[in-house]
Protein backbone atom coordinates (compact mmCIF):
# COMPACT_ATOMS: atom_id res chain seq x y z
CA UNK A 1 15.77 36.15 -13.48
CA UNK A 2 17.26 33.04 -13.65
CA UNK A 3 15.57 29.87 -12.23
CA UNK A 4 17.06 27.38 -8.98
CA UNK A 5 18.80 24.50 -10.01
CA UNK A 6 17.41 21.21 -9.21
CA UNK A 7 19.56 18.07 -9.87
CA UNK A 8 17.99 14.92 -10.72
CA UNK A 9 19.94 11.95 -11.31
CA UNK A 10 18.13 8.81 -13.23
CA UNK A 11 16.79 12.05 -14.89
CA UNK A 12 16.10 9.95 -18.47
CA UNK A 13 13.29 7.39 -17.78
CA UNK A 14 11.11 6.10 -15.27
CA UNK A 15 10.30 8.16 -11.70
CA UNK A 16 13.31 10.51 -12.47
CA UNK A 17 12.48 11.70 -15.88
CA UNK A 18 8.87 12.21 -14.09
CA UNK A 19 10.38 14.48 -11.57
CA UNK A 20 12.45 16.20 -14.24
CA UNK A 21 9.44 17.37 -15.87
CA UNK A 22 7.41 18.02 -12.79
CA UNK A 23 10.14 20.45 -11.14
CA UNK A 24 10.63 22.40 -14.29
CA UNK A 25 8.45 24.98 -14.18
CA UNK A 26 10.26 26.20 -11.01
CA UNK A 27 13.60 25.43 -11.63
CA UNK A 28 16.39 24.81 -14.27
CA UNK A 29 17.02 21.13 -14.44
CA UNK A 30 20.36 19.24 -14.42
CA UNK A 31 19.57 15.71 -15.68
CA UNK A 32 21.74 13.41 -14.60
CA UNK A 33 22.12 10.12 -16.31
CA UNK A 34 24.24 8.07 -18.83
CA UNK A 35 21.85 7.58 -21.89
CA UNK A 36 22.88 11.36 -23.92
CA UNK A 37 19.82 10.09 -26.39
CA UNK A 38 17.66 10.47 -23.35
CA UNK A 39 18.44 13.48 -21.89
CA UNK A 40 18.35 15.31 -25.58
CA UNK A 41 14.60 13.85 -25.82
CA UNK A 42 14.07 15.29 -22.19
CA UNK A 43 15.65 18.17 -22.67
CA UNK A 44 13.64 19.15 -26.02
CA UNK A 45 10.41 18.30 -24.25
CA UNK A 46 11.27 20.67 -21.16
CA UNK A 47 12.65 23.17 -23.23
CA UNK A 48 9.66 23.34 -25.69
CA UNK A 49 7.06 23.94 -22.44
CA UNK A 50 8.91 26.59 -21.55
CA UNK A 51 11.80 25.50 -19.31
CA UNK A 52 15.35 24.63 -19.00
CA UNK A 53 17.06 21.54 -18.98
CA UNK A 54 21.13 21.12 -19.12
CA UNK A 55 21.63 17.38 -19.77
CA UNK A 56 24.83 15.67 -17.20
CA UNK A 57 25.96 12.54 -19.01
CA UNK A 58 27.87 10.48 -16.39
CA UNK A 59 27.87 6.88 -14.77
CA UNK A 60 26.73 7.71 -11.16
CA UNK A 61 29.10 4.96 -10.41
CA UNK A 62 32.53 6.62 -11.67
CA UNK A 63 33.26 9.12 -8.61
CA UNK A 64 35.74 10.69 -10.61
CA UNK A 65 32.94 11.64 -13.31
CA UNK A 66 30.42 12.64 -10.74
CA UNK A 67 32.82 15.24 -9.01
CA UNK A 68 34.03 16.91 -12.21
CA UNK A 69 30.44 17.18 -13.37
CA UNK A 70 28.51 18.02 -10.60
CA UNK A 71 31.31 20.10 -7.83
CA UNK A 72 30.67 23.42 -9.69
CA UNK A 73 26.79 23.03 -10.26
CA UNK A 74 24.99 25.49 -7.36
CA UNK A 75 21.90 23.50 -6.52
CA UNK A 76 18.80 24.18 -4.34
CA UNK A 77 17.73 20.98 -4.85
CA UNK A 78 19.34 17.94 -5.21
CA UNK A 79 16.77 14.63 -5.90
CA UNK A 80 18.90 11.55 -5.41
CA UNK A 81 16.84 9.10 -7.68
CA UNK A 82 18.99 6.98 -9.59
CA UNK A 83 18.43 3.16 -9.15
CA UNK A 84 18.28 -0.27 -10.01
CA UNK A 85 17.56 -3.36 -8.80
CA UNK A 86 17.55 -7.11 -9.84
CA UNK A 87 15.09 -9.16 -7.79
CA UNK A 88 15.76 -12.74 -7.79
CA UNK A 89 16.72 -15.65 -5.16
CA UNK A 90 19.53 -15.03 -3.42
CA UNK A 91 21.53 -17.67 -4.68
CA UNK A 92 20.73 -16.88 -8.51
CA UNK A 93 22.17 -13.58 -7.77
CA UNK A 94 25.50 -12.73 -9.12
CA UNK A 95 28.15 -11.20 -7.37
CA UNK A 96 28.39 -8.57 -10.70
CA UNK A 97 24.71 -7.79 -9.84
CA UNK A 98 24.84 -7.39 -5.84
CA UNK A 99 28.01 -5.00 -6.37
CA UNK A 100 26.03 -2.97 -9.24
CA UNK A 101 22.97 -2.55 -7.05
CA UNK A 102 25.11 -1.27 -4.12
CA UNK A 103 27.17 1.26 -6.25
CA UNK A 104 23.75 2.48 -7.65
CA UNK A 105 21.32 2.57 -4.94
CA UNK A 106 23.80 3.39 -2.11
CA UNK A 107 27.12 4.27 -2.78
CA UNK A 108 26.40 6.96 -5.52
CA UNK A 109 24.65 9.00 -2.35
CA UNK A 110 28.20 9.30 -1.12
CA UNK A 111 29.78 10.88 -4.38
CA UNK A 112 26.75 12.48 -5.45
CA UNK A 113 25.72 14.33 -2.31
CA UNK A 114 28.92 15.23 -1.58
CA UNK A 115 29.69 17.21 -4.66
CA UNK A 116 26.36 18.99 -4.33
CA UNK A 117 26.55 19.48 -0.92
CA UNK A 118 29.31 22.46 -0.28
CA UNK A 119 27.31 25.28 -2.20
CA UNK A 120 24.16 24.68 -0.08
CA UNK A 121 26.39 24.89 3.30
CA UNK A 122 27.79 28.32 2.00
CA UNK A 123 24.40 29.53 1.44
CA UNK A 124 22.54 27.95 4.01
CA UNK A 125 20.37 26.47 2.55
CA UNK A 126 18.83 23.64 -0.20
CA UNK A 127 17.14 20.59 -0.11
CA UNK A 128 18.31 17.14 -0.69
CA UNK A 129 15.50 14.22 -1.32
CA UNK A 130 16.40 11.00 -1.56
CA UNK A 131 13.91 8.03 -3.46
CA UNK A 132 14.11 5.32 -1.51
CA UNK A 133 11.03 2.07 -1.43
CA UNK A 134 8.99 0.56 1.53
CA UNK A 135 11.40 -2.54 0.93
CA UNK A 136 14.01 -0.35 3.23
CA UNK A 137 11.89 -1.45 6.22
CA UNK A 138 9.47 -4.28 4.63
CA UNK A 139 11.57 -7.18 3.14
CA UNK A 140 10.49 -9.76 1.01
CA UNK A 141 11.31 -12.42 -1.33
CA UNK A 142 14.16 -11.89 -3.58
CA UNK A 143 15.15 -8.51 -2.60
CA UNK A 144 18.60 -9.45 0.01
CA UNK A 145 20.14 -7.11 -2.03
CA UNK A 146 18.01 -4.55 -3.21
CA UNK A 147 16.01 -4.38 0.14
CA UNK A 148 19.17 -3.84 2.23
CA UNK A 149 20.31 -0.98 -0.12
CA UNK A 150 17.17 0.59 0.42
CA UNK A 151 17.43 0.26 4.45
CA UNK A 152 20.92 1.77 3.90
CA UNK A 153 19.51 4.83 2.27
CA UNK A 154 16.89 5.44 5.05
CA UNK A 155 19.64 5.42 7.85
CA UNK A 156 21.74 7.91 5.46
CA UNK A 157 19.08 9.58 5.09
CA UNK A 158 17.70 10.16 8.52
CA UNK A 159 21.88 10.61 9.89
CA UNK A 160 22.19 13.31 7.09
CA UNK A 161 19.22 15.11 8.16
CA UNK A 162 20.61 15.02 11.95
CA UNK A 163 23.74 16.32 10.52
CA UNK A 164 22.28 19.63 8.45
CA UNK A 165 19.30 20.98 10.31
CA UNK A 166 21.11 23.39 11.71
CA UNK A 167 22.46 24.63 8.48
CA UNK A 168 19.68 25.39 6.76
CA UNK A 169 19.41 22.10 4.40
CA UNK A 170 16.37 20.12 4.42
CA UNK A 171 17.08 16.28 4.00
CA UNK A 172 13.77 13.95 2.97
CA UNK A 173 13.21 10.28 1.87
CA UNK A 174 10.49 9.59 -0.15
CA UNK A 175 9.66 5.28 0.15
CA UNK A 176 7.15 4.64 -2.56
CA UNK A 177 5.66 1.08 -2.80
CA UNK A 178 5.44 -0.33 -6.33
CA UNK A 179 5.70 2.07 -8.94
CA UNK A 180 4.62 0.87 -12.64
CA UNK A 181 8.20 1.91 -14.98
CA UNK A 182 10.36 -0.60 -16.34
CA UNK A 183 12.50 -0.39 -13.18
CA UNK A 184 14.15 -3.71 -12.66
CA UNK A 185 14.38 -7.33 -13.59
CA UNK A 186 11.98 -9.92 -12.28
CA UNK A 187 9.18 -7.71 -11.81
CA UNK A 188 5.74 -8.67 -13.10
CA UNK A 189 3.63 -6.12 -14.90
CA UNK A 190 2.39 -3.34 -12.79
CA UNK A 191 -0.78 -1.97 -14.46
CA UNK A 192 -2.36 -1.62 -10.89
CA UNK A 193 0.73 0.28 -9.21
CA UNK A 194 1.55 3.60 -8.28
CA UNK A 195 2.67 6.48 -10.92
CA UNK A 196 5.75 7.33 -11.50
CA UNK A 197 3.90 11.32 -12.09
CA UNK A 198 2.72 10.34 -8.63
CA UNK A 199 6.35 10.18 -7.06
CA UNK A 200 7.60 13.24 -8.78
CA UNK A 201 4.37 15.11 -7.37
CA UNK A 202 5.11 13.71 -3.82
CA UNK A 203 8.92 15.40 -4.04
CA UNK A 204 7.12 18.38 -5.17
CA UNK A 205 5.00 18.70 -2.76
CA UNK A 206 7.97 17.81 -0.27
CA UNK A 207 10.45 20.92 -1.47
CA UNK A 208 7.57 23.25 -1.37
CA UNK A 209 6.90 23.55 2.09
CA UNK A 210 7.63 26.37 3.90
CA UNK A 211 11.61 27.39 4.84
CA UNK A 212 11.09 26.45 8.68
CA UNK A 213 9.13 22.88 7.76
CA UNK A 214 10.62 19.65 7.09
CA UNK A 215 8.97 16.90 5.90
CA UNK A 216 11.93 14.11 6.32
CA UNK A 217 9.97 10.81 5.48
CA UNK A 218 7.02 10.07 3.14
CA UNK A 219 5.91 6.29 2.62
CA UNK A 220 3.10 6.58 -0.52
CA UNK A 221 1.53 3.60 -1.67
CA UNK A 222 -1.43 2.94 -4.44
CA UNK A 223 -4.79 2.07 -3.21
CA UNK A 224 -5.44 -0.62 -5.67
CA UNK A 225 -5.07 -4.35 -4.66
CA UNK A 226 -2.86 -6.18 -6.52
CA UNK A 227 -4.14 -8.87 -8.40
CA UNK A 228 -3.45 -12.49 -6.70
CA UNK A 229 -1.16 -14.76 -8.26
């Protein structure tokens, strides 16, 4: 029998390719990013432990793209992931970089979600995780843009969830602290931070709970002090 799609977009590095490989044992994996190199190398991997793995190449950013890629796909599970972020002084920040961030972090959920979305209605049922970061409720330094994003996908979030209990379709955030990828600019090296196989085994722990349990928010952090500057 064939496996339950699970989308994943930000699918070819970092926390998403994590996920990718965590969820697909259980399910067939549509990897959603723009590097096609990537998603071949993650692909082969899945695919050689047993799994399956149909590589998406599209800007997350190009609605037009998104909805031609993603409207016929039949997803249980749909792990909103993609992001990026550029942490610097607000006045260093360009208006090119505060506009990218936005499109990425938050206004992809629009496009993304809703292309997903109608399948899981008609069935009644699906999951939809979003990764958001403890900056959606704890600013600090240098993140005006990135922080706000993330405080904009916890209210989608939680609104969404409102929205679709009654359907059937689960709707989580996930808020990890620091996570040690290559995620970013201006971000120190992050030895002592969280995993990113840490994340992706926090959403799987999240979409395997049982059909009348909902787990809608999950803050995980690391346990190891950061070193002092």
């Amino acid at each position: 029998m064939s496996k339950p799609i699970a989308v994943v977009t930000g699918a070819s590095r970092g926390i998403g390719r994590a996920i990718a490989l965590r969820l697909a044992s259980e399910f067939e994996i549509g990897a959603v990013a723009r590097s096609r190199d990537e998603l071949a190398e993650l692909q082969r991997e899945i695919e050689a432990a047993g799994g399956q793995c149909r590589p998406l190449v599209a800007d997350i950013t190009d609605p037009d793209a998104i909805n031609q890629m993603l409207s016929g796909i039949d997803a249980q599970v749909l792990v909103n992931n993609a992001g990026v972020g550029a942490i610097k002084p607000f006045l260093e920040l360009t208006r090119d970089e505060w506009r990218h961030m936005v499109d990425v972090n938050f206004n992809a959920l629009f496009d993304v979600t809703r292309a997903v979305l109608p399948p899981m209605l008609a069935r009644k049922s699906g999951h939809i995780v979003v990764i958001g970061s403890i900056s959606g409720r704890s600013a600090f330094v240098g993140g005006t843009c990135y922080a706000a994003t993330k405080a904009a996908v916890n209210a989608f979030t939680e609104s969404l969830m409102l929205e679709l209990r009654d359907s059937g379709i689960k709707v989580s955030v996930i808020n990890p602290g620091s996570v040690a990828t290559g995620f970013g600019s201006g971000w120190s090296a992050k030895s002592w931070a969280l995993s990113a196989d840490a994340v992706a085994d926090a959403v799987a722990q999240m979409i395997a709970t049982p059909p009348n349990v909902l787990i809608h928010r999950m803050e995980i952090r690391t346990l190891t002090v950061p070193p002092k500057k």
